[in-house]
C-alpha atoms as a PDB file:
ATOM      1  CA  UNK A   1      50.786 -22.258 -69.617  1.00  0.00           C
ATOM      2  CA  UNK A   2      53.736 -20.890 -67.484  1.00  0.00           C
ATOM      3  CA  UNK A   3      56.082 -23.593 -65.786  1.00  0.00           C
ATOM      4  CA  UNK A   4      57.462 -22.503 -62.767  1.00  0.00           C
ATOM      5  CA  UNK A   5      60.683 -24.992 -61.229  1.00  0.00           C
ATOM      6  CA  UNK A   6      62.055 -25.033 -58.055  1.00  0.00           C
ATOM      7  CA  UNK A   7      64.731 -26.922 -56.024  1.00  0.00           C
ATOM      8  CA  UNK A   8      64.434 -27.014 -52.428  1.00  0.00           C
ATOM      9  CA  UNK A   9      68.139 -28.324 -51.044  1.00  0.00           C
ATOM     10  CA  UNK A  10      68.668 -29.447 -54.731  1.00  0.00           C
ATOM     11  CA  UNK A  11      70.688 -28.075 -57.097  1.00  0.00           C
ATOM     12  CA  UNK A  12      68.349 -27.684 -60.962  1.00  0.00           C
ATOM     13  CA  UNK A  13      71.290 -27.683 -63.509  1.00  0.00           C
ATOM     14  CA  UNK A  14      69.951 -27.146 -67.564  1.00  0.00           C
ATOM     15  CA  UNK A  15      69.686 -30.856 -68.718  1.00  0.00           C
ATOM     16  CA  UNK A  16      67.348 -31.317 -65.703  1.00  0.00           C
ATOM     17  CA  UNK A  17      64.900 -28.211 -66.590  1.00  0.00           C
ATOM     18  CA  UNK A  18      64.892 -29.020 -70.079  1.00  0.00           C
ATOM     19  CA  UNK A  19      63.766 -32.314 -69.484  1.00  0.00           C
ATOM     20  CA  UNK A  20      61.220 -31.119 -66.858  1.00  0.00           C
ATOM     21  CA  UNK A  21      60.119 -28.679 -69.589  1.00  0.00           C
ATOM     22  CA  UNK A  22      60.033 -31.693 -72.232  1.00  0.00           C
ATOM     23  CA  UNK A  23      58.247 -34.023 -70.492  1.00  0.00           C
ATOM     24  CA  UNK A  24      56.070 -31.451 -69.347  1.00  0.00           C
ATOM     25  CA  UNK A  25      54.854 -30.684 -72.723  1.00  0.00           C
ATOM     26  CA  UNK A  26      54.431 -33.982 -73.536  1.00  0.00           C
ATOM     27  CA  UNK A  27      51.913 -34.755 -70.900  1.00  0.00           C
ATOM     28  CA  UNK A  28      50.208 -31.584 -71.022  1.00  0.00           C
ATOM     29  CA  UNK A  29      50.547 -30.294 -74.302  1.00  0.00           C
ATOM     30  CA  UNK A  30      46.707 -30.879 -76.064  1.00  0.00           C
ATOM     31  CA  UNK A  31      45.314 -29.290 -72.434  1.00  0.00           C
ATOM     32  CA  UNK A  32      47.539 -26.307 -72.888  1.00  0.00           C
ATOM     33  CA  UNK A  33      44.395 -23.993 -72.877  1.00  0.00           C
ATOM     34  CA  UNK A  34      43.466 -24.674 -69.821  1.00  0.00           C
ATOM     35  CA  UNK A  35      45.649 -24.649 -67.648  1.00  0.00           C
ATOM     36  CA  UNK A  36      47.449 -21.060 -65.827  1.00  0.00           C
ATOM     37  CA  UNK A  37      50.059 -22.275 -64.392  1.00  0.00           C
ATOM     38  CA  UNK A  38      52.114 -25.037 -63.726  1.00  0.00           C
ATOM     39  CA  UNK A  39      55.071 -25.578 -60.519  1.00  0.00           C
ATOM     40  CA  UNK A  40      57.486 -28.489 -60.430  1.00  0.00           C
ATOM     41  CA  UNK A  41      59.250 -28.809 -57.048  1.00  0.00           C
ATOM     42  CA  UNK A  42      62.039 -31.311 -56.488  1.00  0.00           C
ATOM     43  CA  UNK A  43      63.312 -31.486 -52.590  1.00  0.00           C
ATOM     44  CA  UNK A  44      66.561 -33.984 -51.589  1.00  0.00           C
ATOM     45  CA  UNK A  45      64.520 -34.966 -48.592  1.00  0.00           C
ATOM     46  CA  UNK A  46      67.856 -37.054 -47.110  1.00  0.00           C
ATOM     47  CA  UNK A  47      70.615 -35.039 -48.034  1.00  0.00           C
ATOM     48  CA  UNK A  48      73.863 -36.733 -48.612  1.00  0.00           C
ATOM     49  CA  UNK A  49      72.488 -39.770 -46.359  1.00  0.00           C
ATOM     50  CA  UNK A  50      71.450 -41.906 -50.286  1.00  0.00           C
ATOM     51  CA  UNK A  51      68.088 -43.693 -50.754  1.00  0.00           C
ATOM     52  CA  UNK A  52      65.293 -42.928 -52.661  1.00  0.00           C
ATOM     53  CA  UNK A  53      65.852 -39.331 -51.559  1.00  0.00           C
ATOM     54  CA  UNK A  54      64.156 -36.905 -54.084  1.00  0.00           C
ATOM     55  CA  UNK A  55      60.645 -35.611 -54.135  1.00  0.00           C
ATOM     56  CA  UNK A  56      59.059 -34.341 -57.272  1.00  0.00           C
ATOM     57  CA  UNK A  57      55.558 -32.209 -56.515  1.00  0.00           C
ATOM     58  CA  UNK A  58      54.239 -31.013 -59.959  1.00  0.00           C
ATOM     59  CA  UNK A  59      50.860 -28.580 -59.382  1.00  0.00           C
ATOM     60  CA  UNK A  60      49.234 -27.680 -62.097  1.00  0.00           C
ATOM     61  CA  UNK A  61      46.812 -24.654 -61.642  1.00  0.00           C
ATOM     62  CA  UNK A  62      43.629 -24.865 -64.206  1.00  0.00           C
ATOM     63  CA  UNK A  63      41.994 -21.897 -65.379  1.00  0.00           C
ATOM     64  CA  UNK A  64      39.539 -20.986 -64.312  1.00  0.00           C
ATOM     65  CA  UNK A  65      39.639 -22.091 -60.835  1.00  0.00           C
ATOM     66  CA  UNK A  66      40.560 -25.865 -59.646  1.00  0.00           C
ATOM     67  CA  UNK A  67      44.023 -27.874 -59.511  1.00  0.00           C
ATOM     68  CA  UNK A  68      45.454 -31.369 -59.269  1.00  0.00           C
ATOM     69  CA  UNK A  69      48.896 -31.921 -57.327  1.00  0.00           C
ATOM     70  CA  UNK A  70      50.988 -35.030 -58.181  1.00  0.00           C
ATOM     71  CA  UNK A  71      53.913 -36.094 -55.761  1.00  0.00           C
ATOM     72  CA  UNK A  72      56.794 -38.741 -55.899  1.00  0.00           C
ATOM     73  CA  UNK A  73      59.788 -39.971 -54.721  1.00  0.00           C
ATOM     74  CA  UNK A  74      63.013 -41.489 -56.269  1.00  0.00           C
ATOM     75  CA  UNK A  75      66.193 -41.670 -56.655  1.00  0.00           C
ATOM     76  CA  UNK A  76      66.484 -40.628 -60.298  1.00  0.00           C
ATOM     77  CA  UNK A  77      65.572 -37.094 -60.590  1.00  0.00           C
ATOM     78  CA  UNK A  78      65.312 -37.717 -64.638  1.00  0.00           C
ATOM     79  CA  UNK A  79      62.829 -40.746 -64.080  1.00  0.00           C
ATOM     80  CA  UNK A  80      61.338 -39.147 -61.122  1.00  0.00           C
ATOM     81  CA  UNK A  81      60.023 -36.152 -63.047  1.00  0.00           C
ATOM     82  CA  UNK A  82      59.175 -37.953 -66.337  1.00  0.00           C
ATOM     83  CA  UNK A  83      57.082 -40.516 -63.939  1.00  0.00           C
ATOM     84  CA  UNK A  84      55.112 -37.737 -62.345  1.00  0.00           C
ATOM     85  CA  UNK A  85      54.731 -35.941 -65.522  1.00  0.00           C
ATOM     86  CA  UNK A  86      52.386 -38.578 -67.035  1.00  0.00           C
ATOM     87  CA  UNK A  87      50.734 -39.254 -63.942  1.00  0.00           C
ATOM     88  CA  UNK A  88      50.244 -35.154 -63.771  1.00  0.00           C
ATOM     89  CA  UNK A  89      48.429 -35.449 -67.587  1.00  0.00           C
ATOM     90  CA  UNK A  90      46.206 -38.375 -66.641  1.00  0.00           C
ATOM     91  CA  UNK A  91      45.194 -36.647 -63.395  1.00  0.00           C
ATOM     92  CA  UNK A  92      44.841 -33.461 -65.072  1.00  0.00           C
ATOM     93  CA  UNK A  93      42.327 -35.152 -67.830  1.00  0.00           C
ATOM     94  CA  UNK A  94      40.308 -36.956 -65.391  1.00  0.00           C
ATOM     95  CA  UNK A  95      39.904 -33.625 -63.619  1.00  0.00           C
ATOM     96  CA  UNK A  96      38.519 -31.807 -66.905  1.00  0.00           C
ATOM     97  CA  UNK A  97      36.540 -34.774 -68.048  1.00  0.00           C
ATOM     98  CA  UNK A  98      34.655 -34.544 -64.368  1.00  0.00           C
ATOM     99  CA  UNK A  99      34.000 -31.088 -64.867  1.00  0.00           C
ATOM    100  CA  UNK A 100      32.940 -31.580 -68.060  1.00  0.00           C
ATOM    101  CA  UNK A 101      30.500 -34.057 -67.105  1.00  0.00           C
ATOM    102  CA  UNK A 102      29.483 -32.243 -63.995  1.00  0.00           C
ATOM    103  CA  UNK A 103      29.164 -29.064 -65.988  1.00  0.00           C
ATOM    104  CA  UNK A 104      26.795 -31.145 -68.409  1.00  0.00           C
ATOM    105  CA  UNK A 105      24.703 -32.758 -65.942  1.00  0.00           C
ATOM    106  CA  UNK A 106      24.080 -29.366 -64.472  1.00  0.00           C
ATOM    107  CA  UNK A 107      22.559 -27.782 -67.983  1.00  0.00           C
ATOM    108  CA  UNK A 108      20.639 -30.496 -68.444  1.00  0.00           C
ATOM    109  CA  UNK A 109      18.965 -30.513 -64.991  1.00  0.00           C
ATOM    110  CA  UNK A 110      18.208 -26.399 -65.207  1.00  0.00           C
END
């Protein structure tokens, strides 16, 4: 799995990657093997302006072909990212599992 990270008007310093890369890990770790690649993006949508101002977009690229994207906003970058990461693993299970199933359905029907 390669992790890509980005910051678009935002600044990542090294606690903030390594806790992207943690919490990464820890949603995705067990589906490891299948997925290619995965890109966290976090954008300060407002600027210096305040509010819930930061966007986290986490894509996660399966292998062989397919993806989910998760997005959210916050203030927090640290919550932000660990909030999105665990939606990321549940939406990247639920993808699997349907293919799985699909991919069942389809053998037994041939």
């Amino acid at each position: 799995m390669r992790l890509e990270m980005h910051g678009l008007k935002y600044e990542l310093d090294d606690p903030l990657k390594d806790h992207i890369e943690r919490r990464l890990r820890s949603a995705l770790g067990r589906l490891e093997g299948r997925i290619d690649r995965v890109t966290v993006t976090l954008t300060d949508v407002n600027g210096p302006r305040g509010g819930p101002d930061k966007r986290c977009r986490i894509a996660v690229s399966l292998a062989p072909r397919g993806g989910v994207i998760v997005t959210g906003v916050g203030s927090d970058p640290f919550a932000l990212v660990s909030r999105a990461a665990s939606r990321a693993g549940r939406a990247t299970r639920r993808a699997l599992d349907r293919r799985r199933r699909t991919s069942a359905r389809t053998v037994c029907l041939s």
